[in-house]
Protein backbone atom coordinates (compact mmCIF):
# COMPACT_ATOMS: atom_id res chain seq x y z
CA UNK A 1 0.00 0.00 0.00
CA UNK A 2 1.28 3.09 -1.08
CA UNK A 3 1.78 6.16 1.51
CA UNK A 4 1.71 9.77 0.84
CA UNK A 5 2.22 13.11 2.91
CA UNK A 6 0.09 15.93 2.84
CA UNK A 7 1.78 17.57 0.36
CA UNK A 8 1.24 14.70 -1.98
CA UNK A 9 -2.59 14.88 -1.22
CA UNK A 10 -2.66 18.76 -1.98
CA UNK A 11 -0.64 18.06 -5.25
CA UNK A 12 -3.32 15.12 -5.95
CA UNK A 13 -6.72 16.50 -4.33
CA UNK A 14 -6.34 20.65 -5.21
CA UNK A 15 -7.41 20.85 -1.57
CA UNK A 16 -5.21 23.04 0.30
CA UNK A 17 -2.97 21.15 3.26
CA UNK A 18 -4.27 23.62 5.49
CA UNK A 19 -7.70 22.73 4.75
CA UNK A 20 -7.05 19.29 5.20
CA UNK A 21 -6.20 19.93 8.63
CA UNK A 22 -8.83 21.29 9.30
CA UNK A 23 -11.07 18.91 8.43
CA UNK A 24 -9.09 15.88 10.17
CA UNK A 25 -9.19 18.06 13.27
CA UNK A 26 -13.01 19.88 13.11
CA UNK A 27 -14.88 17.06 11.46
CA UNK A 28 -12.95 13.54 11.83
CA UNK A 29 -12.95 12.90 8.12
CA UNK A 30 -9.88 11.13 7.59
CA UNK A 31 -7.19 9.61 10.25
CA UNK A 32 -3.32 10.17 9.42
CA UNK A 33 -0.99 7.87 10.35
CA UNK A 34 2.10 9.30 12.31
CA UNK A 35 5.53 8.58 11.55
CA UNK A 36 8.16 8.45 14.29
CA UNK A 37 8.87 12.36 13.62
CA UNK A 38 5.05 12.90 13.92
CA UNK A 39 4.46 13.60 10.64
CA UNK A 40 1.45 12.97 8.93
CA UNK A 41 1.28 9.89 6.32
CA UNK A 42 -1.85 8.79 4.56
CA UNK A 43 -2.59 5.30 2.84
CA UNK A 44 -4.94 4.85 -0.14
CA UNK A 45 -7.49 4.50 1.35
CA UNK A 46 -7.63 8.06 2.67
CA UNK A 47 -6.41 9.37 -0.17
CA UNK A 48 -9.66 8.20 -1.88
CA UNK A 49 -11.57 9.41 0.46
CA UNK A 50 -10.34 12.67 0.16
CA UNK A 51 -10.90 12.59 -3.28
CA UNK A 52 -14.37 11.61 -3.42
CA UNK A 53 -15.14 14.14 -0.80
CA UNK A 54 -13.42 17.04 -2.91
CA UNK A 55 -15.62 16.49 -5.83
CA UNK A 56 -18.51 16.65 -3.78
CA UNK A 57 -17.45 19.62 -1.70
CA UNK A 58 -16.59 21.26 -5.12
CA UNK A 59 -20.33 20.04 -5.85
CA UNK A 60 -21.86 22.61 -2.99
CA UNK A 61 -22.16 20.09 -0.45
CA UNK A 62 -21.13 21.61 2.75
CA UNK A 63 -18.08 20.06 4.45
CA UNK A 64 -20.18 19.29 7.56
CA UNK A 65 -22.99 17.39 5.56
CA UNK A 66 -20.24 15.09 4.17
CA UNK A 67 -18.74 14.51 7.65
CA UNK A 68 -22.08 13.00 8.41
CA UNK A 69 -21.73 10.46 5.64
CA UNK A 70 -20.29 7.19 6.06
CA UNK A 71 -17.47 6.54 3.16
CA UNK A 72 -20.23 4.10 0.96
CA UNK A 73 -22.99 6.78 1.49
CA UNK A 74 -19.88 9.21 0.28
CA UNK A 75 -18.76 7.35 -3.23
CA UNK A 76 -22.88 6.80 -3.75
CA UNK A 77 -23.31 10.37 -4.07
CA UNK A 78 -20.10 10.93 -6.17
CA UNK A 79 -21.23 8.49 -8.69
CA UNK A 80 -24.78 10.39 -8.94
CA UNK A 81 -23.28 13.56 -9.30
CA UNK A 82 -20.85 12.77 -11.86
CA UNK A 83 -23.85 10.91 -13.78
CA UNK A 84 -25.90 14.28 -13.99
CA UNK A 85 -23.24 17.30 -13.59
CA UNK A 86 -21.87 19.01 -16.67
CA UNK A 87 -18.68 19.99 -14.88
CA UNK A 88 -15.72 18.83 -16.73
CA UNK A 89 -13.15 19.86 -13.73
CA UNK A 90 -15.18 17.13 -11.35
CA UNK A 91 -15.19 14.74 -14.64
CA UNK A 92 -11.28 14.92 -14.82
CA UNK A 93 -10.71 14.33 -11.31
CA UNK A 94 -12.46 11.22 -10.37
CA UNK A 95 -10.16 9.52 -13.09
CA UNK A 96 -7.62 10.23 -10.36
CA UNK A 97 -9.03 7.65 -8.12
CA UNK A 98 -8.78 4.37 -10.60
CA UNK A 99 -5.30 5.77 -11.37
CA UNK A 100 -4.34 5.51 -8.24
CA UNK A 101 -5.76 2.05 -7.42
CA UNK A 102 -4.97 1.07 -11.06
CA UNK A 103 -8.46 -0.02 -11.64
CA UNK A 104 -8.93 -0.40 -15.18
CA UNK A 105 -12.31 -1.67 -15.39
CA UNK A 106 -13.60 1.80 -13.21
CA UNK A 107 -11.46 3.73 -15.07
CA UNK A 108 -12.57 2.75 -18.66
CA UNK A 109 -16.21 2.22 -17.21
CA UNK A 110 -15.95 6.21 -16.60
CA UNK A 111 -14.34 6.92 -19.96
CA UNK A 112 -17.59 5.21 -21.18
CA UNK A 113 -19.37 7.03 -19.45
CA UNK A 114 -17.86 10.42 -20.80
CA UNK A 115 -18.02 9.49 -24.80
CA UNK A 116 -21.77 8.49 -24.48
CA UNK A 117 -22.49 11.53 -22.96
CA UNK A 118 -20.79 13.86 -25.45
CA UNK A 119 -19.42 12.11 -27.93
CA UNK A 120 -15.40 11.08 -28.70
CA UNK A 121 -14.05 14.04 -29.87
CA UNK A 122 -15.65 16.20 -27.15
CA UNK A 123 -14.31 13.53 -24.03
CA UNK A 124 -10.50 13.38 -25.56
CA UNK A 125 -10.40 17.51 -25.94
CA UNK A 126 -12.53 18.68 -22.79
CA UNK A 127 -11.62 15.66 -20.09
CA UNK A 128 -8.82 13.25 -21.06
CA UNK A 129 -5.96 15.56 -22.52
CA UNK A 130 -6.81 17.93 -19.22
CA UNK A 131 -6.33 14.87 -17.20
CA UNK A 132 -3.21 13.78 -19.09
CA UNK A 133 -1.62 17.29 -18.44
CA UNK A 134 -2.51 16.55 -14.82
CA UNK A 135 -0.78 13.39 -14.93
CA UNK A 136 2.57 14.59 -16.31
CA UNK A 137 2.10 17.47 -13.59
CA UNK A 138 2.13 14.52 -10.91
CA UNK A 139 4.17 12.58 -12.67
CA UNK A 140 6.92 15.51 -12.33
CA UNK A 141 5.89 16.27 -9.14
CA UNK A 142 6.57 12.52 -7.63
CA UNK A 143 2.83 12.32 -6.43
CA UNK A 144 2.56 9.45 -8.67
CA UNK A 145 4.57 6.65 -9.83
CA UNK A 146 5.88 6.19 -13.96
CA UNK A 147 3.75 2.73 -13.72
CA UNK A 148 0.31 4.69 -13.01
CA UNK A 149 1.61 6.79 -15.78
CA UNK A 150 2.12 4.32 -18.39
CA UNK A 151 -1.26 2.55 -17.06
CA UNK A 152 -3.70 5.49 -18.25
CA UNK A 153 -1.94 6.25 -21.02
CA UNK A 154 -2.31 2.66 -22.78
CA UNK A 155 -5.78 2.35 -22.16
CA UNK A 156 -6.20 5.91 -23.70
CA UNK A 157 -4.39 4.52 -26.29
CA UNK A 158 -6.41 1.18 -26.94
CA UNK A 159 -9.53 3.63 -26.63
CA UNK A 160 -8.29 5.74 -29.42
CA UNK A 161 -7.12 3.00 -31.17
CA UNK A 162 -10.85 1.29 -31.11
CA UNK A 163 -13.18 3.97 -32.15
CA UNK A 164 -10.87 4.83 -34.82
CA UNK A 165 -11.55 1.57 -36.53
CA UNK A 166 -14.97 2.40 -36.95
CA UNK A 167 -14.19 4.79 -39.62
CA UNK A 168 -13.04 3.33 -43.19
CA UNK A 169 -15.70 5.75 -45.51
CA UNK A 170 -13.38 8.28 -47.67
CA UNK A 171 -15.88 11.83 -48.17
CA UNK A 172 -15.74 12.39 -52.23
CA UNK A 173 -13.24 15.47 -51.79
CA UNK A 174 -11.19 13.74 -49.11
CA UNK A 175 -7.53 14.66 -48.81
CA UNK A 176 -4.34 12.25 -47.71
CA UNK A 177 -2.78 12.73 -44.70
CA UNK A 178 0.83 11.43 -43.01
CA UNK A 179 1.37 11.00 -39.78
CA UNK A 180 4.56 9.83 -38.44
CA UNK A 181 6.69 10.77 -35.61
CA UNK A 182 10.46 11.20 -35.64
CA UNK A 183 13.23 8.15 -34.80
CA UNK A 184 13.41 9.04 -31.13
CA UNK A 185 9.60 10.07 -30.19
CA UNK A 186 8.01 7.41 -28.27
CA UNK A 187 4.76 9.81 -27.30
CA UNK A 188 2.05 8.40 -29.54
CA UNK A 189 -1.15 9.51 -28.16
CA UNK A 190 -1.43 13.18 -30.19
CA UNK A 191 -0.52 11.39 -33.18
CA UNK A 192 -3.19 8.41 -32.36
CA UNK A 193 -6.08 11.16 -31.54
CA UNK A 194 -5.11 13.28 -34.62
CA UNK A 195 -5.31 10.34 -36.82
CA UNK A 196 -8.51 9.63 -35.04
CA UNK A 197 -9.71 13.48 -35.85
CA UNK A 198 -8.91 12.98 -39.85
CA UNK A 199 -10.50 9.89 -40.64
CA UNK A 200 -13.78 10.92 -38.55
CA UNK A 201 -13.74 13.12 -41.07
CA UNK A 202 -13.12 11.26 -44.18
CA UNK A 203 -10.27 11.82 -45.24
CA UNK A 204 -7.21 9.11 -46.04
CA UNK A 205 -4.40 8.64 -43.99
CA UNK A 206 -1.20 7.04 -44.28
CA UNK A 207 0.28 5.75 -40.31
CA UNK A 208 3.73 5.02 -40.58
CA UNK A 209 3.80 5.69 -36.28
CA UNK A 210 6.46 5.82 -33.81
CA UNK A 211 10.26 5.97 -34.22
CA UNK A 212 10.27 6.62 -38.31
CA UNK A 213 13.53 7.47 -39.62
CA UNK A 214 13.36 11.19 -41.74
CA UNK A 215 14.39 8.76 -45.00
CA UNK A 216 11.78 6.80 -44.70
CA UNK A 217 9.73 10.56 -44.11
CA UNK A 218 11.47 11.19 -47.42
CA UNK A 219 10.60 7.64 -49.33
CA UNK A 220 7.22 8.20 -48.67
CA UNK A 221 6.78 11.42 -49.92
CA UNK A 222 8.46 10.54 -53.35
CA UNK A 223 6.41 7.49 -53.74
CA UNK A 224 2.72 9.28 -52.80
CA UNK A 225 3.23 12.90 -54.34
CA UNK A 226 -0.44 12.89 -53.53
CA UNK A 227 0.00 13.35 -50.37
CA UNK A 228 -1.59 16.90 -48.99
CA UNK A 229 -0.40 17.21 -45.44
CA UNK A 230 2.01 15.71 -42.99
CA UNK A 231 1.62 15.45 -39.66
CA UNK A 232 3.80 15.23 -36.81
CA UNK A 233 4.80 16.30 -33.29
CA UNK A 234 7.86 16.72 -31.28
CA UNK A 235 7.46 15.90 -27.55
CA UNK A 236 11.18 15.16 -26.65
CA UNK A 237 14.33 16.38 -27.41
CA UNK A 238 15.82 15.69 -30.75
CA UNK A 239 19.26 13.75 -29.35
CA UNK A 240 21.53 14.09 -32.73
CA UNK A 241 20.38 16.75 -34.69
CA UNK A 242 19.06 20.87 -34.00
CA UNK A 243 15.14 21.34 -34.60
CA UNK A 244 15.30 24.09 -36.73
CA UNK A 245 17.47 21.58 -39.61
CA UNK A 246 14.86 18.94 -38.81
CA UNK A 247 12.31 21.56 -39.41
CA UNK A 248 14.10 23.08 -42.30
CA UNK A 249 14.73 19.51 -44.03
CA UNK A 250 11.00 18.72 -43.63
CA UNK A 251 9.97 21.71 -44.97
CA UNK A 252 12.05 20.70 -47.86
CA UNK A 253 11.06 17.39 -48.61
CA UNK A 254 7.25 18.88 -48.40
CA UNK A 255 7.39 21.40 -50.80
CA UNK A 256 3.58 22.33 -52.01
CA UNK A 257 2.22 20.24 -49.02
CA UNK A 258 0.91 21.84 -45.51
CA UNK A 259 3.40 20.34 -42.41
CA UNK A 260 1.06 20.34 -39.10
CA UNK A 261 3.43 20.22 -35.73
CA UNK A 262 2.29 19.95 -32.35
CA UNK A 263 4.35 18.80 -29.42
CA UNK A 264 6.43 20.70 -26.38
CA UNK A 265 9.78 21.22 -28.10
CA UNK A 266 7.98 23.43 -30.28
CA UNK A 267 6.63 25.88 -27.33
CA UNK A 268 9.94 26.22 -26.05
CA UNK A 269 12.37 27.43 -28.81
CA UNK A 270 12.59 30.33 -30.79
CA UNK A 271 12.30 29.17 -34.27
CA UNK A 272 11.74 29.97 -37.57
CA UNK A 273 8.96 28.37 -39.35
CA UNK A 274 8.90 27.95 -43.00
CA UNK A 275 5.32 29.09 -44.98
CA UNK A 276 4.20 25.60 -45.49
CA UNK A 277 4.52 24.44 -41.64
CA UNK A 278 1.91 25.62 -39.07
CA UNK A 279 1.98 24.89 -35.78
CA UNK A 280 -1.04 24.46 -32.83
CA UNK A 281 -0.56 23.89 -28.83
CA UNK A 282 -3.80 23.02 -28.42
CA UNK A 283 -5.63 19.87 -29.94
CA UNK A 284 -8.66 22.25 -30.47
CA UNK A 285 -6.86 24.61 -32.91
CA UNK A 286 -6.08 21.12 -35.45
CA UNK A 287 -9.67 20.42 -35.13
CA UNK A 288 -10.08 23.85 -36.51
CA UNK A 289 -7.85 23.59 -39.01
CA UNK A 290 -9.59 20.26 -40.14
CA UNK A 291 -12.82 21.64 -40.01
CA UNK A 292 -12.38 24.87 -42.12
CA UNK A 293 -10.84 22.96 -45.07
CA UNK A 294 -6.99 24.51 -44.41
CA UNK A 295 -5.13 21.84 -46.07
């Protein structure tokens, strides 16, 4: 069983450690365990707790109301709140609690839950890629562990991965798409989603996926002049070569086609873009792009 300190359950909850205090002391909601230097240490248990009682305290429920709840009474009331409340920010955070227990039938069960409400596109964009950015925030933070990391991220990806398949129609005026990532990105999931995005859509794509080697990029693009746009994104650090001559040399090799980037290395560089590349830090802006014909 996993312990954590209060800092941990601020970082996790959003609740303030003061607050959490307060309520241990004022209403007996939770019990810390006490190491030998009397600090406070919390087990999963508590930590689940504390999350359940967050969302509904974020809800309007009064603190004092949910002290008089016992814990099933407590995740009862979470579940009917989360089946009838539009609020994305509660949405997002009870995927924190099968993360943490590693629970993949709750946590898909709630994914569900989310794309039959509003639909695919609307779950990835307004709950799942918030939650992901909370993840890597944890993640960086210590709160959670690389293994809860990779956990949530393959399901996301066998999600993605599934309703994708459901699309093989080509619209009359559809356009073909490649998506690859460079040699040394391993971070599929914006590349998955996006070509989720362009076949909803209609339109054809060509996957070549992780780790592809720029000559293969290159091969490719001589044997399918056809192709209209490339897509990519750069997450980690190029290792061997500068990101403006990767840039540059795409640019190249896609002369008369529109280059779509995404990815972190991209926010944090001055560079130079050539005409044909444009760029978007949000998902939301290449769902734009898609939907206004810009290829």
């Amino acid at each position: 069983m996993a312990k954590y300190n209060i800092k941990d359950l601020e970082q996790i909850t959003g609740i303030k450690a003061h607050t959490i205090r307060i309520w241990e002391k004022r209403y007996n909601l939770i019990h810390p365990n006490r190491t030998e230097t009397n600090f406070r240490t919390y087990n999963d248990e508590q930590l689940k707790k504390l999350l359940n009682i967050a969302i509904l305290n974020r809800s309007g429920l009064k603190i004092s109301k949910i002290a008089e709840l016992k814990q099933e009474a407590i995740a009862q009331k979470v579940a009917e709140y989360l089946n009838t409340d539009t609020n994305t920010v509660q949405k997002i955070d009870s995927l924190l609690q099968p993360l943490m227990d590693l629970d993949e039938v709750d946590f898909i069960q709630k994914v569900d839950a989310f794309i039959a409400e509003s639909g695919m596109e609307t779950a990835m964009t307004e709950i799942v890629y918030p939650f992901l950015h909370k993840v890597g925030s944890l993640w960086l933070s210590d709160s959670i562990s690389p293994a809860q990391e990779h956990f949530v991220s393959n399901i996301i990806r066998q999600k993605i991965i599934s309703e994708t398949d459901k699309f093989s129609y080509l619209s009359p005026n559809y356009k073909t798409f490649l998506l690859f990532l460079p040699e040394h990105e391993m971070h599929e999931l914006s590349l998955l989603f996006s070509n989720y995005l362009i076949r909803k859509r209609g339109h054809k794509v060509i996957y070549l996926g992780q780790f592809v080697p720029f000559a293969d990029v290159q091969r490719v693009c001589k044997s399918h002049p056809n192709i209209d746009c490339i897509v990519s994104s750069f997450t980690a650090p190029f290792p061997d070569i500068d990101i403006q001559s990767y840039i540059d040399g795409l640019s190249k090799e896609g002369k008369g086609k529109t280059i779509v980037l995404s990815g972190f290395q991209l926010q944090h560089q001055p560079l130079k873009l050539p005409n044909n590349i444009k760029t978007f830090k949000k998902v939301n802006g290449f769902v734009k792009f898609l939907d206004n014909n810009l290829v």
